[in-house]
C-alpha atoms as a PDB file:
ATOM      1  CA  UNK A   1     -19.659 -19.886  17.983  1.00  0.00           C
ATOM      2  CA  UNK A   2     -17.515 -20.918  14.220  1.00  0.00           C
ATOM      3  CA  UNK A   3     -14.155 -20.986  15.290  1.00  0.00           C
ATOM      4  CA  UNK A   4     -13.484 -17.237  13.715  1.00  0.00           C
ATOM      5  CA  UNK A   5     -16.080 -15.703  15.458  1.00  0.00           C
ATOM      6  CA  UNK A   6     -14.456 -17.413  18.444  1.00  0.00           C
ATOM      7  CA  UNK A   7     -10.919 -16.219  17.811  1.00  0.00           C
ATOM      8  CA  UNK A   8     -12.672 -12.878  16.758  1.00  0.00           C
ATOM      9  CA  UNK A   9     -13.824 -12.764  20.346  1.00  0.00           C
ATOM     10  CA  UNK A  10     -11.086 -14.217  22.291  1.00  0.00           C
ATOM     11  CA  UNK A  11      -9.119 -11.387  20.309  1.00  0.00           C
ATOM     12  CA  UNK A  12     -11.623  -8.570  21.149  1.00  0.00           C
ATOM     13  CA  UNK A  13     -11.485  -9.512  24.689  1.00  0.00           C
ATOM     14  CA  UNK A  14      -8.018  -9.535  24.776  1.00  0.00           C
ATOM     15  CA  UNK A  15      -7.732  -5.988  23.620  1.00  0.00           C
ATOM     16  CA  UNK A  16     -10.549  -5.156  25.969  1.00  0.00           C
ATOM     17  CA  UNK A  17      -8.398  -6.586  28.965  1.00  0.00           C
ATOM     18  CA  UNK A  18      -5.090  -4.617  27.720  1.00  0.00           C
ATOM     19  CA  UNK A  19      -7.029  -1.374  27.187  1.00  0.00           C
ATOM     20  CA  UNK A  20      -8.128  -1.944  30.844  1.00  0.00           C
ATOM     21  CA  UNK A  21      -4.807  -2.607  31.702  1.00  0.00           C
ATOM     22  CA  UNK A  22      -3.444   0.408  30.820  1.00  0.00           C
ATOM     23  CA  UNK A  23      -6.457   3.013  31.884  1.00  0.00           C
ATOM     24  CA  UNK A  24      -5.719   1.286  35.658  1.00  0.00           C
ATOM     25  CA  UNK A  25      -1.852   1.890  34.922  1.00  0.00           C
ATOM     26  CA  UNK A  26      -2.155   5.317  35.815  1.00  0.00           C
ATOM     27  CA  UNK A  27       1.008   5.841  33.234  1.00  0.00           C
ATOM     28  CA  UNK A  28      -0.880   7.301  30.714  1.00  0.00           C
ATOM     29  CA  UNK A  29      -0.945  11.376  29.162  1.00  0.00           C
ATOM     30  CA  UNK A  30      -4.368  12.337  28.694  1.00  0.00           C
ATOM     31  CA  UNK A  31      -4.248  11.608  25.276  1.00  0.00           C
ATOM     32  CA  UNK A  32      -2.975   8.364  25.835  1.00  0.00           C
ATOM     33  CA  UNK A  33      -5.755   7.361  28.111  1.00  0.00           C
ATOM     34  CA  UNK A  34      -8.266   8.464  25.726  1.00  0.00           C
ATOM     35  CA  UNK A  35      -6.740   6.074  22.868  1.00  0.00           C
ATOM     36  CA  UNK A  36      -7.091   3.605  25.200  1.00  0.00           C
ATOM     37  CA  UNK A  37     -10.716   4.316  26.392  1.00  0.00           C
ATOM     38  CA  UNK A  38     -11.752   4.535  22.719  1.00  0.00           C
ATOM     39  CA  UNK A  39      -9.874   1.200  21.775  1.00  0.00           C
ATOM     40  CA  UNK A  40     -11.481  -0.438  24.864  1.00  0.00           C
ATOM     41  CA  UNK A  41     -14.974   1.001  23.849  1.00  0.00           C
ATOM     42  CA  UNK A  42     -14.551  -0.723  20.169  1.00  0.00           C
ATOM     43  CA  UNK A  43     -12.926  -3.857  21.856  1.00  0.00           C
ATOM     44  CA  UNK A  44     -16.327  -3.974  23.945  1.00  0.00           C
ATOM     45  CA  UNK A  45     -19.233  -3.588  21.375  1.00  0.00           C
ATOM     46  CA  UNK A  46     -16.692  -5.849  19.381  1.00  0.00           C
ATOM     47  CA  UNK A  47     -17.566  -8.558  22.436  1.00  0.00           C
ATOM     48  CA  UNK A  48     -21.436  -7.359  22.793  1.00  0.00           C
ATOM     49  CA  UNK A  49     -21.495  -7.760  18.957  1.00  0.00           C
ATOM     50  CA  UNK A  50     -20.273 -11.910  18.951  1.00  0.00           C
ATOM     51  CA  UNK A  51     -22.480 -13.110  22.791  1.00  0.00           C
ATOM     52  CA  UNK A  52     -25.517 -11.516  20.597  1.00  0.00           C
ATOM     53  CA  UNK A  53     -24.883 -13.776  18.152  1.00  0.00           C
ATOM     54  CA  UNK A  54     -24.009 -16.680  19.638  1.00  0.00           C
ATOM     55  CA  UNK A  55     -27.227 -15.664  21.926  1.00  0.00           C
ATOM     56  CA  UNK A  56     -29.258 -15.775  18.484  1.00  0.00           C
ATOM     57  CA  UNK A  57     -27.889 -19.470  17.442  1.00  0.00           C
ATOM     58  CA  UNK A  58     -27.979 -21.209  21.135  1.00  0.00           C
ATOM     59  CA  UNK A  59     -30.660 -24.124  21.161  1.00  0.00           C
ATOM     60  CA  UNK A  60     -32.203 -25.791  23.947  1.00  0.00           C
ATOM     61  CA  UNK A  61     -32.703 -29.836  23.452  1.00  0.00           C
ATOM     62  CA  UNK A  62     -35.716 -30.610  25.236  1.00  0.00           C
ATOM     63  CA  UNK A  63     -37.021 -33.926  26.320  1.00  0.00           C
ATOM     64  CA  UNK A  64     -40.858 -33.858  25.593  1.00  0.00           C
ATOM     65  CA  UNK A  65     -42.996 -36.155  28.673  1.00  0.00           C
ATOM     66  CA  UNK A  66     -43.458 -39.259  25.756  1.00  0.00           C
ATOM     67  CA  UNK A  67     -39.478 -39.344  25.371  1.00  0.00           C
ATOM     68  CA  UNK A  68     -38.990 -37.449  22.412  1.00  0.00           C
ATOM     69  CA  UNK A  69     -36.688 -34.913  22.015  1.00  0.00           C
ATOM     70  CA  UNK A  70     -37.430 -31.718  20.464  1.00  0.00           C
ATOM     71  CA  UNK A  71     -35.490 -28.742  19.347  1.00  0.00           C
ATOM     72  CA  UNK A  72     -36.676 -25.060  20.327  1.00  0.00           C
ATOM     73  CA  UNK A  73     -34.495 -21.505  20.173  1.00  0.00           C
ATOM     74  CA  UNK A  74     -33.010 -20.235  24.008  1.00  0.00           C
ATOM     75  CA  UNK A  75     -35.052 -17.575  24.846  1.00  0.00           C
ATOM     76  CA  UNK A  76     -34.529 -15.864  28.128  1.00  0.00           C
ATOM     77  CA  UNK A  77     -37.103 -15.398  30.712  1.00  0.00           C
END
């Protein structure tokens, strides 16, 4: 992860946590509450958005059996 797609994240999942914060409140109007769904929704895919990325970029540095060490993308089984 770059460092601004880091703080982009640790942002996102900061609002994501607040949003949460204030659905479990119980202190909200209706309207309120929906805001605060709808920014937690955004805040979420916002999250989704950067682990898919960083998902795409993460390499795996494996030894090969004569010593050498070989590059090769993270795939998951």
């Amino acid at each position: 992860m770059t460092e601004n797609t880091e703080k982009n994240f640790e942002s996102a999942m900061h609002s994501l946590e607040e949003a949460v914060d204030r659905l479990e409140s119980g202190d909200l109007t209706l309207e309120e509450s929906l805001d605060w769904f709808e920014r937690g929704v955004k805040s979420a895919a916002l999250c989704r958005s950067h682990l898919k990325e960083v998902e795409t970029r993460v390499e795996l540095l494996l030894k090969e059996k004569d010593g050498s060490l070989t590059l090769k993308n993270f795939e998951l089984e």
